[in-house]
N, C-alpha and C. Protein backbone atom coordinates (compact mmCIF):
# COMPACT_ATOMS: atom_id res chain seq x y z
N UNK A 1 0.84 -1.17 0.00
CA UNK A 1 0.00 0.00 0.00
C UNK A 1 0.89 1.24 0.00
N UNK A 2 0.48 2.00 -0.99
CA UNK A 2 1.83 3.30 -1.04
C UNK A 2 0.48 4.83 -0.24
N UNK A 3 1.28 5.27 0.65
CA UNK A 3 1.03 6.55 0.66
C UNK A 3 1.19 7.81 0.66
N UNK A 4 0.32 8.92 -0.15
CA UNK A 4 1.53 9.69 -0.47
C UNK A 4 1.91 10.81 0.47
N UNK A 5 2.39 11.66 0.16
CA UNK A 5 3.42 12.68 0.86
C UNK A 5 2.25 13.45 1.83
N UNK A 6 1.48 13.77 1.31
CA UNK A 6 0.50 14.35 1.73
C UNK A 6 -0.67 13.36 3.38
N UNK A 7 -0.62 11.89 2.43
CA UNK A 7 -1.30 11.55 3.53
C UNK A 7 -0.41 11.27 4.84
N UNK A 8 0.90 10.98 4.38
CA UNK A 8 1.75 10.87 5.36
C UNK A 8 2.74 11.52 6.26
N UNK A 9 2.33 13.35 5.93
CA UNK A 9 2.11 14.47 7.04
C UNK A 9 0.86 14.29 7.63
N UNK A 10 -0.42 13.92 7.22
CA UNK A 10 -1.41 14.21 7.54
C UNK A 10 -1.43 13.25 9.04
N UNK A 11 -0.77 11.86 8.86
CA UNK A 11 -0.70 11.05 9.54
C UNK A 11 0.05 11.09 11.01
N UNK A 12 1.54 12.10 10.50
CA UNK A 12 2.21 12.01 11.21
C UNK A 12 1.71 13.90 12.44
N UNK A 13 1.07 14.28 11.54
CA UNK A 13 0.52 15.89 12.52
C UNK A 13 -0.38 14.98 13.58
N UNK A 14 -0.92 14.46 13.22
CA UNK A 14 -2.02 13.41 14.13
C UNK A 14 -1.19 12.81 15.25
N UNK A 15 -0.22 12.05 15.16
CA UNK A 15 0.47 11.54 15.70
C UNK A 15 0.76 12.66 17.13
N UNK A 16 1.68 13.59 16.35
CA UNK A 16 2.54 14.20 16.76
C UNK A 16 1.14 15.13 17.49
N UNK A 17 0.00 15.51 17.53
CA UNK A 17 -0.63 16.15 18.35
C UNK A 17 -1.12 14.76 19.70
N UNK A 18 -0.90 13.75 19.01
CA UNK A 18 -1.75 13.05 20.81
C UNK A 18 -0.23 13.06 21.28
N UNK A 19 0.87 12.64 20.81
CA UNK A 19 2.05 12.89 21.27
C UNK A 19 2.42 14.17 22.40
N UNK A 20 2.04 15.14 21.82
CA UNK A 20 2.00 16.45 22.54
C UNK A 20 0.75 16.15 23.70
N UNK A 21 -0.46 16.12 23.72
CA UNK A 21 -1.36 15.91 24.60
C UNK A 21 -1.32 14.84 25.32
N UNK A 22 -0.19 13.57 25.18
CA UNK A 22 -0.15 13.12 26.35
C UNK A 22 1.22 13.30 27.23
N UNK A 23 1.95 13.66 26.59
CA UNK A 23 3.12 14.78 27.48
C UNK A 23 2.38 15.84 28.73
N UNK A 24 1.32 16.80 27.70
CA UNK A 24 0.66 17.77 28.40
C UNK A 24 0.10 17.31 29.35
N UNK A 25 -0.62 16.08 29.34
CA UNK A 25 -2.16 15.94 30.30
C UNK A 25 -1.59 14.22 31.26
N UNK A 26 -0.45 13.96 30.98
CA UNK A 26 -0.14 12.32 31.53
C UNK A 26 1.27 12.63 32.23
N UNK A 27 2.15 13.16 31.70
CA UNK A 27 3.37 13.34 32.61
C UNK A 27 3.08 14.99 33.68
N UNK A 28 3.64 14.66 34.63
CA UNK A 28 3.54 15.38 36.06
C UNK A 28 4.55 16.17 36.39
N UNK A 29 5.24 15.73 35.41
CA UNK A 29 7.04 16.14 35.66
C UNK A 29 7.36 18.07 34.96
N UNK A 30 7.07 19.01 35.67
CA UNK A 30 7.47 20.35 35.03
C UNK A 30 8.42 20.12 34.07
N UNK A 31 9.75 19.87 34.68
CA UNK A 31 10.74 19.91 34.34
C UNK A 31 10.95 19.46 32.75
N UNK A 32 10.57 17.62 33.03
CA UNK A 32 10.39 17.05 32.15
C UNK A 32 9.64 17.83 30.43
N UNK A 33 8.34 18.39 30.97
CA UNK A 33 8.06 19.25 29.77
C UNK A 33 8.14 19.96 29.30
N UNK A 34 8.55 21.21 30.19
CA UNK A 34 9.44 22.48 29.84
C UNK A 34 10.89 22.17 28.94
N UNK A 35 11.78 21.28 30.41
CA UNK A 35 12.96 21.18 29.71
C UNK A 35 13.40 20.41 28.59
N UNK A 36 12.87 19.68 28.37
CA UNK A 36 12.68 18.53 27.07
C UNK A 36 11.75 18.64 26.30
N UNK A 37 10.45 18.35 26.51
CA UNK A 37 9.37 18.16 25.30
C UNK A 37 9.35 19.50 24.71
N UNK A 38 9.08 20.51 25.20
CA UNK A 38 8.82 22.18 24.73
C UNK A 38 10.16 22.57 24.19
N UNK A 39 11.43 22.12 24.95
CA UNK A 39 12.96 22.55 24.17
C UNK A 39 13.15 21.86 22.95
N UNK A 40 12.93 20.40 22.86
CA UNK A 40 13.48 19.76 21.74
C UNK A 40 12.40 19.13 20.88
N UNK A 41 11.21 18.66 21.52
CA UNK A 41 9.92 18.07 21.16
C UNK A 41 9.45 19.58 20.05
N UNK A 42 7.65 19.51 20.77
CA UNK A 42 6.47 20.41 20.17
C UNK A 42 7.22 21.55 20.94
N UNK A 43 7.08 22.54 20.23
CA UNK A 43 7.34 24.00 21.38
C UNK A 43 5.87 24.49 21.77
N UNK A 44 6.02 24.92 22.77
CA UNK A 44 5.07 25.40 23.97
C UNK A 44 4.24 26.54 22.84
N UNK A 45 2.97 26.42 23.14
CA UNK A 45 1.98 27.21 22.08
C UNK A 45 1.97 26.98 20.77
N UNK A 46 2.35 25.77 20.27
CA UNK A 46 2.22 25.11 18.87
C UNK A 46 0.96 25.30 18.32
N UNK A 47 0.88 25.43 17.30
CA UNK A 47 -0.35 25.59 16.07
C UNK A 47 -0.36 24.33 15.24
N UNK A 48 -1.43 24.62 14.44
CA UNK A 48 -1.30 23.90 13.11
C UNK A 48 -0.59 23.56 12.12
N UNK A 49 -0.21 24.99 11.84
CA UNK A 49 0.99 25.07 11.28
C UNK A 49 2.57 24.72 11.88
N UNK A 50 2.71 24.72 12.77
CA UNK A 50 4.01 24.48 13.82
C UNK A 50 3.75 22.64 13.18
N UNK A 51 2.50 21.95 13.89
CA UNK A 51 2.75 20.15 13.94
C UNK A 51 2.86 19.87 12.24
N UNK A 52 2.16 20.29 11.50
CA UNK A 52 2.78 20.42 10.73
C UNK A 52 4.17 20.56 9.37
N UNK A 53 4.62 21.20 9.88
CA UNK A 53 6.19 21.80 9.56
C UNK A 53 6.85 20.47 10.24
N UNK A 54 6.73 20.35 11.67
CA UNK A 54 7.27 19.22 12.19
C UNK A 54 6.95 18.07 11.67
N UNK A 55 5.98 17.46 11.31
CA UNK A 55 5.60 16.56 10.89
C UNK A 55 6.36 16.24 9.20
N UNK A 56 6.37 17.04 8.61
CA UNK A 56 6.63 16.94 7.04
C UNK A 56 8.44 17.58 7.23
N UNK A 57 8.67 17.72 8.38
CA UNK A 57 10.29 17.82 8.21
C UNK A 57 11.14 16.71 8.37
N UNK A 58 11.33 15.33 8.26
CA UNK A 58 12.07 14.56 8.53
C UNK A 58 12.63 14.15 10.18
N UNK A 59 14.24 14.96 9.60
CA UNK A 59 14.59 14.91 11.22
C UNK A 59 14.18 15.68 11.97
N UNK A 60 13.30 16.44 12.05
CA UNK A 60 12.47 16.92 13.68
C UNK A 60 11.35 16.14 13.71
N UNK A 61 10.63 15.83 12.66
CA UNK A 61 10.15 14.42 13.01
C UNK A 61 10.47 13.23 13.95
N UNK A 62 11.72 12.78 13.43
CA UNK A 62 12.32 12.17 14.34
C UNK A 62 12.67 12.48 15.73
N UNK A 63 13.29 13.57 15.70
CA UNK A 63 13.35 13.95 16.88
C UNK A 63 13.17 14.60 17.93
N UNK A 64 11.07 14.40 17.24
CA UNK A 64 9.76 14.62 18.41
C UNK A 64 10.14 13.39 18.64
N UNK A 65 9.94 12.14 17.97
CA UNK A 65 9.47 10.81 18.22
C UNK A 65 10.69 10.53 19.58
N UNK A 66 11.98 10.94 18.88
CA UNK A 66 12.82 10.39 20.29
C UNK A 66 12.78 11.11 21.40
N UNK A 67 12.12 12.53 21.19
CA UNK A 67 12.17 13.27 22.15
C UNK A 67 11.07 12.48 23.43
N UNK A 68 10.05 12.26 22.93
CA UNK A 68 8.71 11.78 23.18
C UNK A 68 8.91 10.32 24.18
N UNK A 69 9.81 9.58 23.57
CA UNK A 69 10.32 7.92 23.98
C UNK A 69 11.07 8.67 25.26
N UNK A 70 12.10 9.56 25.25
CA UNK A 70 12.48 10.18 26.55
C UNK A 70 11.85 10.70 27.30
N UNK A 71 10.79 11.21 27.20
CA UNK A 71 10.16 11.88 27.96
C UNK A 71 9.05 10.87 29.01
N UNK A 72 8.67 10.01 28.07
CA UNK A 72 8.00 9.00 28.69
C UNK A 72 8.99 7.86 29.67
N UNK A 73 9.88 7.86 29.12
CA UNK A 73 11.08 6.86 30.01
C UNK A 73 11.35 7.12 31.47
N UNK A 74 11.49 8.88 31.19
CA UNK A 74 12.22 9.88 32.46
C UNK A 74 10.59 9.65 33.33
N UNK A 75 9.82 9.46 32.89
CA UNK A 75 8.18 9.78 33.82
C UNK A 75 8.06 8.00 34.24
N UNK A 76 8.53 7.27 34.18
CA UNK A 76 8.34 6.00 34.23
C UNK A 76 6.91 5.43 33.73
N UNK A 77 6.60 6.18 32.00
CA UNK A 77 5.28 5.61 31.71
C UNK A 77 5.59 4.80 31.24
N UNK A 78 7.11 4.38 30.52
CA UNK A 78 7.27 3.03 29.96
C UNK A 78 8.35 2.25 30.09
């Protein structure tokens, strides 16, 4: 199944917003989201356009996703 460029920002903004909302609403840790998710992740007051851009950029793509795997590690959600 091929998908194209388009559906697969569309896929990954999706992603990358429950990504952000469960940082926001599941980890407890200030620190943790200020100093990591908001520094290297989603930045703090993200738009549409912001998950976006992130989403269809490659490596910040990536490195929400690893940001995200750290952030959850440091909170002991996984």
């Amino acid at each position: 199944m091929k998908v194209s460029r388009n559906e697969l920002i569309n896929i990954r903004t999706k992603l990358l917003k429950g990504m952000d909302e469960y940082v926001r609403n599941h980890i407890d840790d200030e620190c943790i989201c200020y100093d990591i998710w908001f520094a290297v992740g989603v930045p703090d007051g993200a738009n549409e356009t912001d998950f976006r851009e992130i989403a269809a950029d490659e490596e910040l793509w990536l490195d929400c996703v690893k940001t995200f795997k750290r952030c959850c590690e440091l909170a002991r959600k996984i």
